[in-house]
Protein backbone atom coordinates (compact mmCIF):
# COMPACT_ATOMS: atom_id res chain seq x y z
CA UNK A 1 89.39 16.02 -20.43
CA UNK A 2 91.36 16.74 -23.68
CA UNK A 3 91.17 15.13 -26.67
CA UNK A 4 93.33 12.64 -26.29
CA UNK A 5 92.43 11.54 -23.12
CA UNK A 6 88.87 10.90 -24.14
CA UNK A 7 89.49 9.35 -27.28
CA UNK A 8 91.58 7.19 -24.90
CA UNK A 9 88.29 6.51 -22.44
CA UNK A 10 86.38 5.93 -25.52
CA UNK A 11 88.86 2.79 -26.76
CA UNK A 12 88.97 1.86 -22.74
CA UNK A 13 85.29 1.57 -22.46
CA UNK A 14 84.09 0.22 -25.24
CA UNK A 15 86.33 -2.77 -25.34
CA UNK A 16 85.35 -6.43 -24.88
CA UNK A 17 83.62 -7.10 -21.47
CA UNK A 18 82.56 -10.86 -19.76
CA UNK A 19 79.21 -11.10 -18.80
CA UNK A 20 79.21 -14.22 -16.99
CA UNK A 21 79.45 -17.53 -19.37
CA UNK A 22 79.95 -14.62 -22.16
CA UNK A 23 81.90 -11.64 -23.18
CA UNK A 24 80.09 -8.86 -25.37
CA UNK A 25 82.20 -6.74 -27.84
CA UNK A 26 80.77 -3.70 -26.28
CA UNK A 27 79.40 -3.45 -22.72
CA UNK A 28 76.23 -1.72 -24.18
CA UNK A 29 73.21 -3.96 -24.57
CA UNK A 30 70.01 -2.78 -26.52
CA UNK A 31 67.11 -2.35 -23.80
CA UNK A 32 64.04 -4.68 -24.62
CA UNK A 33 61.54 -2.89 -26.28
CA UNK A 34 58.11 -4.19 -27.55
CA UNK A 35 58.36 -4.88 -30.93
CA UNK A 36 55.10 -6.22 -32.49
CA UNK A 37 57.16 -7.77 -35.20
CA UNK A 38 56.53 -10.96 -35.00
CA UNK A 39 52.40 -11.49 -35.59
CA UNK A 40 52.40 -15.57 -35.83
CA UNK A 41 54.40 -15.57 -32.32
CA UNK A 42 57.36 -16.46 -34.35
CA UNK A 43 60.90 -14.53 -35.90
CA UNK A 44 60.20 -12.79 -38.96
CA UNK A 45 62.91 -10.98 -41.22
CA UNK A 46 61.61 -7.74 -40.20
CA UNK A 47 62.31 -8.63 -36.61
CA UNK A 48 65.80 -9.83 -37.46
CA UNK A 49 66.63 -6.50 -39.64
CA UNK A 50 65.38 -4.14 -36.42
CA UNK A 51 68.16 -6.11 -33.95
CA UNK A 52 70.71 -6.37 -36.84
CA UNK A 53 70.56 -1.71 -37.13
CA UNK A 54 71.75 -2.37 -33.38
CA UNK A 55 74.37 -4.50 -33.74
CA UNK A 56 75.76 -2.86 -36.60
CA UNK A 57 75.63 0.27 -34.62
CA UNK A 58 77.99 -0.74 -32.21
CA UNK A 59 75.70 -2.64 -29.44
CA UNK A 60 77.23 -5.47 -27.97
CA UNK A 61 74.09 -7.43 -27.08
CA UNK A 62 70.86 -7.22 -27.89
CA UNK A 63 67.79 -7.61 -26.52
CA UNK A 64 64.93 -9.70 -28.28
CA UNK A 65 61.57 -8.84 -26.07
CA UNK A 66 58.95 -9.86 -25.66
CA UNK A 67 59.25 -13.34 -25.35
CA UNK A 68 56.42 -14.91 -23.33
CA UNK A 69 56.76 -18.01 -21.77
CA UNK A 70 53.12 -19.43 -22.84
CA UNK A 71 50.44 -18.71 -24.91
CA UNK A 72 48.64 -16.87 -21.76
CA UNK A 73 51.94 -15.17 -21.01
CA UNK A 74 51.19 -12.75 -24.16
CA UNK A 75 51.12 -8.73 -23.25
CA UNK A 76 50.75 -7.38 -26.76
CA UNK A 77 50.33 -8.57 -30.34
CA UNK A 78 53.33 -9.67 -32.17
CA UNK A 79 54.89 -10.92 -29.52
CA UNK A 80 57.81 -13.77 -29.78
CA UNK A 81 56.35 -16.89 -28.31
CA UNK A 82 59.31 -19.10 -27.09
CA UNK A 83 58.40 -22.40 -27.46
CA UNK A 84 60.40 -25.44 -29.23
CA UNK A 85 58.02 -25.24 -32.29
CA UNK A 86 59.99 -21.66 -33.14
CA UNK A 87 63.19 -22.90 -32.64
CA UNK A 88 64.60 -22.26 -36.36
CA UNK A 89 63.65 -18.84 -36.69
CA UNK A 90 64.83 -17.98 -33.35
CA UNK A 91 68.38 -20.21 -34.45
CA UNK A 92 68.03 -17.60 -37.41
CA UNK A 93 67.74 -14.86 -35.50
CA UNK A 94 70.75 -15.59 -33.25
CA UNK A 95 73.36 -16.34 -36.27
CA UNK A 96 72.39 -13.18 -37.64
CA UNK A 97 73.11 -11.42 -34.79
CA UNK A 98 76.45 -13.62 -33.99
CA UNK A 99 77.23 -13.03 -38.31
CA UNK A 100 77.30 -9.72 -37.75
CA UNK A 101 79.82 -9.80 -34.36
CA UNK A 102 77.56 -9.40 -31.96
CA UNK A 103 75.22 -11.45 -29.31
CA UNK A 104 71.63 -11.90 -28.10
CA UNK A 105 69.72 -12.14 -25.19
CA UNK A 106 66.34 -13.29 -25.17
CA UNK A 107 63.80 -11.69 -22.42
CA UNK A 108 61.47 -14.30 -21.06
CA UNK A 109 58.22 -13.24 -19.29
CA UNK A 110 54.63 -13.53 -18.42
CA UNK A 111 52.25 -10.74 -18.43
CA UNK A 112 49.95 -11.70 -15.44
CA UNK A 113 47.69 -8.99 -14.50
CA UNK A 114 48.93 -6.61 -18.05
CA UNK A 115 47.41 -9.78 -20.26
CA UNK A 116 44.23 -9.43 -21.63
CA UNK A 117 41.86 -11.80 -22.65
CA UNK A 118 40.81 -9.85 -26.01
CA UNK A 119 44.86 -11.25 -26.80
CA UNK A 120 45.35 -14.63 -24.65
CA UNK A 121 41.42 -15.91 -24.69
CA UNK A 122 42.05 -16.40 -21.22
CA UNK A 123 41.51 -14.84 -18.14
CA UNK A 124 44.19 -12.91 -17.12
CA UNK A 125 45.83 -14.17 -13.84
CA UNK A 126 47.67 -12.11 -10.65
CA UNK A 127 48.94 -13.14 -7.46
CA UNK A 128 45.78 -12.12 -5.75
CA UNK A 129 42.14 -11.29 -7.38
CA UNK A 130 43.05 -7.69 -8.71
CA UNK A 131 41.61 -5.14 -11.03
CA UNK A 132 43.89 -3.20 -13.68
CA UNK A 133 43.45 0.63 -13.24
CA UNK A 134 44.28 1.35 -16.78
CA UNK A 135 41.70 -1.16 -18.23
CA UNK A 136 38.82 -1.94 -15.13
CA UNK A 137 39.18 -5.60 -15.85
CA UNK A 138 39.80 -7.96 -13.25
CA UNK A 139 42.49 -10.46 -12.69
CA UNK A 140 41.81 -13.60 -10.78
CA UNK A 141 43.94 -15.33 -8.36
CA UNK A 142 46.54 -17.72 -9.69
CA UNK A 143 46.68 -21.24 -7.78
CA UNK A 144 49.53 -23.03 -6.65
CA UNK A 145 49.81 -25.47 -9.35
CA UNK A 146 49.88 -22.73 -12.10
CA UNK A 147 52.46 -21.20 -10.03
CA UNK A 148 54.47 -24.72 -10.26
CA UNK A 149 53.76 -25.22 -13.77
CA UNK A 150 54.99 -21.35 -14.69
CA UNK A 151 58.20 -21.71 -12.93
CA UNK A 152 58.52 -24.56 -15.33
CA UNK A 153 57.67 -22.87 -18.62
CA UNK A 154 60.35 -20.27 -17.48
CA UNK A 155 62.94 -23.01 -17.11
CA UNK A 156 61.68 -24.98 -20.67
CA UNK A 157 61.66 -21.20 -22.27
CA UNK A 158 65.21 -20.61 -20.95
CA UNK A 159 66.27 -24.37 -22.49
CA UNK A 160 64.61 -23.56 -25.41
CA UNK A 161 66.85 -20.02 -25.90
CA UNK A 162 70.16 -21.94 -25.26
CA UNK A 163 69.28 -24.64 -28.00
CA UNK A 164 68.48 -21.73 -30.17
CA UNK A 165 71.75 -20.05 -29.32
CA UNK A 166 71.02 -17.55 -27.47
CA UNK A 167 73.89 -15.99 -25.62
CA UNK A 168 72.19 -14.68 -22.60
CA UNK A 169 68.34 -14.75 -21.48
CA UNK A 170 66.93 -11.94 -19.31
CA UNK A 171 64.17 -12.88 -16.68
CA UNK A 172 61.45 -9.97 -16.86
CA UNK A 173 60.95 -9.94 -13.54
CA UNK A 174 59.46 -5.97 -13.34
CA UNK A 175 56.77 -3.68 -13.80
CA UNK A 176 54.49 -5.12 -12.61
CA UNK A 177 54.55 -7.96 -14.78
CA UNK A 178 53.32 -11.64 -13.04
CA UNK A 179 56.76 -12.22 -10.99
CA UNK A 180 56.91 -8.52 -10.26
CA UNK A 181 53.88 -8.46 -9.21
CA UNK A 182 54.19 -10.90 -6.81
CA UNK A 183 56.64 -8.40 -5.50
CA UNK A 184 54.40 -5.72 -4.47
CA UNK A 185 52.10 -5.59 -1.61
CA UNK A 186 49.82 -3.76 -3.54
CA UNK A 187 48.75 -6.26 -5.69
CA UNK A 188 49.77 -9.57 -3.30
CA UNK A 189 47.81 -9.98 -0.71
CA UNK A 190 48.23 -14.18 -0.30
CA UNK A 191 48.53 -15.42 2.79
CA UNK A 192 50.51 -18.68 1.83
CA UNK A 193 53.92 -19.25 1.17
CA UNK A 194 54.26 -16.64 -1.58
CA UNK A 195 52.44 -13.84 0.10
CA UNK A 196 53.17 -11.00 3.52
CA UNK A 197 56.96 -11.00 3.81
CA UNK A 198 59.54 -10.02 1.53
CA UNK A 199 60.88 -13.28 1.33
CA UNK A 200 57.83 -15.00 0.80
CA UNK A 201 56.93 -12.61 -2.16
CA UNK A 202 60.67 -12.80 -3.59
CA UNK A 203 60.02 -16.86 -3.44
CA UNK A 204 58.42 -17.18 -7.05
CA UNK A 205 61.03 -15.51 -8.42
CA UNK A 206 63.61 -17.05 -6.67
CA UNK A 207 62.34 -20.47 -7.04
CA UNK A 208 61.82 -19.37 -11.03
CA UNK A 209 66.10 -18.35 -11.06
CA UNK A 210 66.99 -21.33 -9.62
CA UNK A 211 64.99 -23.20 -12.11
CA UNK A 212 66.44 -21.83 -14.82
CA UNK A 213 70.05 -21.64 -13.44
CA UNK A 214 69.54 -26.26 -13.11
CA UNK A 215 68.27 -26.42 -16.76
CA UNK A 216 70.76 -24.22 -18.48
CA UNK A 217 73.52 -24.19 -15.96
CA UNK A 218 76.52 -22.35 -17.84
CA UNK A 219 75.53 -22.52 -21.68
CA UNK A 220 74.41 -18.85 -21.13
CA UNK A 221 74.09 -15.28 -19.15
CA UNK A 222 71.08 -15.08 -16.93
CA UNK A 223 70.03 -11.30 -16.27
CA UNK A 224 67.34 -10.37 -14.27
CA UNK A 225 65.20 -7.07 -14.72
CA UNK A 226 63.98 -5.90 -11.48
CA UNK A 227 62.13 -2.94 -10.61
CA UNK A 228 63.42 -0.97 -7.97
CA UNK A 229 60.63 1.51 -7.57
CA UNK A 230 57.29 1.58 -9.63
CA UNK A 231 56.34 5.12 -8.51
CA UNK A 232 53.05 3.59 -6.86
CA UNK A 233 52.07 4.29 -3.55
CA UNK A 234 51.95 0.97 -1.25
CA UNK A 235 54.00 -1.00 -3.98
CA UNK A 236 57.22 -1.53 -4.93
CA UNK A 237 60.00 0.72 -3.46
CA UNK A 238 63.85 0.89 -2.86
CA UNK A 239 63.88 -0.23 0.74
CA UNK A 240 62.05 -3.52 0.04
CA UNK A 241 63.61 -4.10 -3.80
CA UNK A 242 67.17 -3.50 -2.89
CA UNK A 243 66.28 -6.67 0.18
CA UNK A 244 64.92 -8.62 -3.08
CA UNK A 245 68.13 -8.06 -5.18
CA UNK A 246 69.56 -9.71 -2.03
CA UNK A 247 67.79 -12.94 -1.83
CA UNK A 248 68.07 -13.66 -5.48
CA UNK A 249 71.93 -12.12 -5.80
CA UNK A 250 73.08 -14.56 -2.75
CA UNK A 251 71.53 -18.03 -4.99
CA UNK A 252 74.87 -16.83 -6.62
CA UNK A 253 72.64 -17.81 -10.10
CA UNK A 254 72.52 -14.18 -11.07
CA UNK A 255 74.91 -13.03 -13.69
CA UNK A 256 73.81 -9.36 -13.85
CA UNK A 257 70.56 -7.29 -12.79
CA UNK A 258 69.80 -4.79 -15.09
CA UNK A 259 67.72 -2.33 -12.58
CA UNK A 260 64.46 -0.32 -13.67
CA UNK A 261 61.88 1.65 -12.70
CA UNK A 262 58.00 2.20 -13.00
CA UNK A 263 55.48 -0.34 -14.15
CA UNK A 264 53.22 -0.81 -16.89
CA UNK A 265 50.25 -1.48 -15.06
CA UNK A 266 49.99 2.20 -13.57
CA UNK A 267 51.85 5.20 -13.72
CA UNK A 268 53.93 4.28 -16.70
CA UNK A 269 55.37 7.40 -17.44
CA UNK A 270 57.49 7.19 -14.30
CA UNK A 271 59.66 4.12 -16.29
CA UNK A 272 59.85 6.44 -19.12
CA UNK A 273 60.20 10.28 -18.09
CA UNK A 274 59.28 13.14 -20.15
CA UNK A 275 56.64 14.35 -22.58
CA UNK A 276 53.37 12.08 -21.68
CA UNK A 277 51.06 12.86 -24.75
CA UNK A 278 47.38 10.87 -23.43
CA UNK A 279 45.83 11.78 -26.72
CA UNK A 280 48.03 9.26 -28.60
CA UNK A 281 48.15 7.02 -26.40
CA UNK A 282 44.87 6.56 -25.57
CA UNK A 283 44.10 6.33 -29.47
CA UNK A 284 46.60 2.82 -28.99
CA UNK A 285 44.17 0.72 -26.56
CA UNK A 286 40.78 0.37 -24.48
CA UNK A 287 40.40 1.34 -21.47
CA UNK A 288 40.03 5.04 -19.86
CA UNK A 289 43.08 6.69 -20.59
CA UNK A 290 40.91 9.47 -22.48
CA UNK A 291 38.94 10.40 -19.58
CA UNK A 292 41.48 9.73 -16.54
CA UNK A 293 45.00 10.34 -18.81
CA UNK A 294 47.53 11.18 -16.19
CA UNK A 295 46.25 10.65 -13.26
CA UNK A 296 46.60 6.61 -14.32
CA UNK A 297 50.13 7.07 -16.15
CA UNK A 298 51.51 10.36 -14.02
CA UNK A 299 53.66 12.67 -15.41
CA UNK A 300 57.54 13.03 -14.62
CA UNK A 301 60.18 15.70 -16.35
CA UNK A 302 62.71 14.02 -17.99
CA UNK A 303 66.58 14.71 -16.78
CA UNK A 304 69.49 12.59 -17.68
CA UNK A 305 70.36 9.34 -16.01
CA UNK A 306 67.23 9.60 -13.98
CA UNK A 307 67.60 6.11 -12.43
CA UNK A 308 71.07 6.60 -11.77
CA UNK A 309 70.23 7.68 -7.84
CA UNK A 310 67.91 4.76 -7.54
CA UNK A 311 70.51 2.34 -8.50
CA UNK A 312 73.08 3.95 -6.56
CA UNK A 313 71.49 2.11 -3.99
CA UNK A 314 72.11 -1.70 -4.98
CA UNK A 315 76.01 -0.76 -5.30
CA UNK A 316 76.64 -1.91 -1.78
CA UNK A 317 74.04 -4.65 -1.80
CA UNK A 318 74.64 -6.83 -4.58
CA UNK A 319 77.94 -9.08 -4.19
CA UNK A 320 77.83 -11.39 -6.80
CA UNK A 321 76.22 -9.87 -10.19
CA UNK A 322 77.07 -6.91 -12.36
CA UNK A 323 74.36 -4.02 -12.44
CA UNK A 324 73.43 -2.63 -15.44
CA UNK A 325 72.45 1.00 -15.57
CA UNK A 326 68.93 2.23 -17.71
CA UNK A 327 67.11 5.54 -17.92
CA UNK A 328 68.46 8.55 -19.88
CA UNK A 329 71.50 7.17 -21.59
CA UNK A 330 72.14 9.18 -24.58
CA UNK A 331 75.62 10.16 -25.18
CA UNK A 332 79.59 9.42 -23.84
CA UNK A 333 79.07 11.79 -20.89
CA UNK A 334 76.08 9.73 -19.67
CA UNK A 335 78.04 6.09 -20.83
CA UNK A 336 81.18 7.46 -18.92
CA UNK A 337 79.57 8.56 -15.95
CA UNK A 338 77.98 4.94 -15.63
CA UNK A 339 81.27 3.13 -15.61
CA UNK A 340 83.16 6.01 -13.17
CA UNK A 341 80.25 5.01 -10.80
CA UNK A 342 81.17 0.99 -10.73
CA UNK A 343 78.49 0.23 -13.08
CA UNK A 344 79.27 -3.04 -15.43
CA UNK A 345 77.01 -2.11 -18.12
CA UNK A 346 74.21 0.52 -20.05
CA UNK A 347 71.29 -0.57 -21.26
CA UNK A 348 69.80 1.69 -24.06
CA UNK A 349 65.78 1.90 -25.37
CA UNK A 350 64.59 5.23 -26.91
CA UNK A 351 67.92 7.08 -28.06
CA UNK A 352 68.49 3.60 -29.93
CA UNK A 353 64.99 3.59 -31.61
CA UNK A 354 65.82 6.95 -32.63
CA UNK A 355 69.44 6.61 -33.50
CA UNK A 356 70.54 2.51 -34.12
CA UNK A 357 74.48 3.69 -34.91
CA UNK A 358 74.32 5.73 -31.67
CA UNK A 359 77.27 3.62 -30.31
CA UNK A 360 79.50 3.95 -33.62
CA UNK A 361 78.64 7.69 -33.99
CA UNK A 362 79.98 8.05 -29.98
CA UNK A 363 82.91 6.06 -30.91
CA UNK A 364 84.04 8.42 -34.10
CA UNK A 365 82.39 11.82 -32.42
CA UNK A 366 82.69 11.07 -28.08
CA UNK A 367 81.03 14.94 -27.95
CA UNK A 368 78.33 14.60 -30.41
CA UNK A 369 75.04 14.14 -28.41
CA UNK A 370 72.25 11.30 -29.57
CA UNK A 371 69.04 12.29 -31.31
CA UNK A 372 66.64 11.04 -28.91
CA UNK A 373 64.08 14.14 -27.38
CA UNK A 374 62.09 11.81 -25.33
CA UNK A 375 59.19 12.98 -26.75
CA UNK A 376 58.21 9.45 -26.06
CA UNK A 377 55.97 9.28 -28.82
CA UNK A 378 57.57 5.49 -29.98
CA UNK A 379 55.06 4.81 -27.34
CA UNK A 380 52.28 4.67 -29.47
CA UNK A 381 53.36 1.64 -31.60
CA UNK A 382 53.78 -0.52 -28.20
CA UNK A 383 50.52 -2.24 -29.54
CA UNK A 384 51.61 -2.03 -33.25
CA UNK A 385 54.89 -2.17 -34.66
CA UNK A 386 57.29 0.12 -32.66
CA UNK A 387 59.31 2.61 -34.17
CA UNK A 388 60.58 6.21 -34.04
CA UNK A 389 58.24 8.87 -35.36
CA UNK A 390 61.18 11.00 -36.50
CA UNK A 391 63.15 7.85 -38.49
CA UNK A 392 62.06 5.17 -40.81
CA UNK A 393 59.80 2.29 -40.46
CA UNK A 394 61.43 -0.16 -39.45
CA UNK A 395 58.52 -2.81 -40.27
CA UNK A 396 59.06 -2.45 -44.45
CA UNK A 397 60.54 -6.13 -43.84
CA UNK A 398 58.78 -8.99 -44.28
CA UNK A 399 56.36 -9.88 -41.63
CA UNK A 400 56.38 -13.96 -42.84
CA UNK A 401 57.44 -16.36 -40.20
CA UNK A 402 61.16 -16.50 -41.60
């Protein structure tokens, strides 16, 4: 391609695209990342200053994770609780975001059986009694009625982003986390309603969508992060999640799926790829990392647009939503590529930790590759405040509830 031509791609691709109720100024959306920036539960300026670098890089949307549902939803500290008692910081956060041109999505979630009680004070809850392999601690058995009263603190946390204007929210429903769990035989083993088949273990989730989709109807985007393989032998894989993207893409309440891979509950380098240093991240949290290192995470090369063949495979399923392409995103070859394949939409993580103006940089410079080595050493603030080793700190913003 010469150098017209691309500079002509360039202007073609990153150009205004609708999302559903919404159209983002760029069809590149900042990846949820932990961000352990917000230590009350609640938006601080430092967590508004992180999003803002993306933005003003070039990012059409993005992505303010992790925002649990509930108190017991929490994963890690500094999490975003998104309840009605945050709603000006979060109505903060948004306007900055809009202020500077461009939008935000909100992921909702609940950590199930990656909670821990030393963060919650609770028990940490699965779909069946389960122990984590990372920490040895057991998870009991959630009941029917906490089942009920979840799928209603997803819809109340979905209200709650609307009223805080919010453009889009994204439903974490992946590794391994409580929905996505649900998901996988290896950790469900009910035998009511929400257990055996595929459609019985797609129901929470499904019933959780179309909860959401009645309390917020139009006023915003509703994404859904699913997990098409989580590298675990006897869980999740693509013959069963491209039958879930299905069931949930038919409700027609899908706007787009942004499709991942791996899970955080084992085997977590196969979401990230690359260098898997156990040292470091064992220094980061309990549990027996040090002594079992990765044989619990696993260990996977890194190549470019590694989910790419995995999500390949939801082209011909899903009808209704856009897909969103993740995984190894980190310059125009990789962007183009995406959208000559019929994908809607990139998702970026680690080359935008690295790199915030990645998107503007492409724009001026469509051969200049991003900074990001996936040395995946940003991993080691996932319980702090997550930055990249090789850039600034991001957290020398205030930390006060804002």
């Amino acid at each position: 391609m010469n150098t017209e031509n691309i500079h002509q791609s360039v202007a073609q691709i990153f150009s205004p695209t609708k999302l559903g109720p919404i159209t983002l100024p760029t069809p590149v959306i900042k990846a949820a990342t932990s961000e352990g920036r917000s230590p009350e539960g609640k938006v601080t300026q430092a967590l508004i200053d992180f999003h803002l670098d993306f933005i003003k890089g070039g990012v059409g949307m993005t992505t303010l994770a992790y925002c649990a549902i509930s108190k017991v939803g929490f994963a890690t500290p500094g999490e975003i609780l998104m309840a009605r008692e945050n709603i000006e910081g979060l109505k903060k956060f948004t306007q900055a975001m809009h202020d500077a041109g461009g939008l935000a999505s909100a992921q909702l979630g609940h950590a199930g059986p990656l909670a821990t009680k030393q963060i919650t004070g609770y028990q940490p809850i699965a779909p069946s009694k389960f122990m984590n392999p990372t920490s040895f601690q057991t998870r009991r058995e959630i009941t029917l009625k906490e089942i009920e009263e979840i799928t209603e603190q997803f819809a109340e946390a979905a209200e709650v982003a609307a009223d805080s204007g919010f453009d889009a929210v994204e439903l974490h429903f992946g590794h391994l986390y409580l929905v996505s769990a649900f998901m996988s035989p290896w950790i469900n083993k009910r035998k009511d309603q929400y257990g055996g088949s595929i459609e019985n273990r797609t129901r929470f989730a499904k019933e959780i969508l179309l909860k959401v989709k009645e309390r917020v109807k139009d006023r915003l985007a509703i994404i859904i992060k699913l997990s098409m393989d989580d590298g675990i032998k006897g869980s999740i894989w693509l013959d069963e999640s491209t039958q879930t993207a299905k069931i949930l893409d038919e409700t027609g309440a899908v706007d787009a799926f942004e499709l991942t891979m791996g899970s955080s509950v084992a085997k977590q380098m196969y979401l990230f790829h690359g260098e898997a240093d156990i040292d470091g991240m064992a220094a980061t949290q309990k549990g027996n990392l040090k002594w079992f290192g990765k044989k619990i995470i696993g260990e996977y090369p890194y190549k470019d647009l590694y989910m790419l063949e995995a999500a390949r495979q939801f082209q011909p399923i899903v009808k209704n939503a856009k897909l969103i392409l993740l995984g190894g995103i980190n310059d125009f070859s990789h962007i183009s590529q995406a959208f000559r394949e019929g994908f809607h939409f990139v998702a970026i993580g680690r080359a935008l930790l690295r790199e915030p103006e990645i998107i503007n940089n492409i724009i001026k410079n469509p051969y200049k590759s991003g900074l990001c080595i996936h040395c995946n050493k940003c991993m080691f603030s996932v319980y702090s405040t997550i930055n990249c080793v090789f850039t600034k700190d991001y957290a020398t913003s205030s930390q006060k509830a804002v």
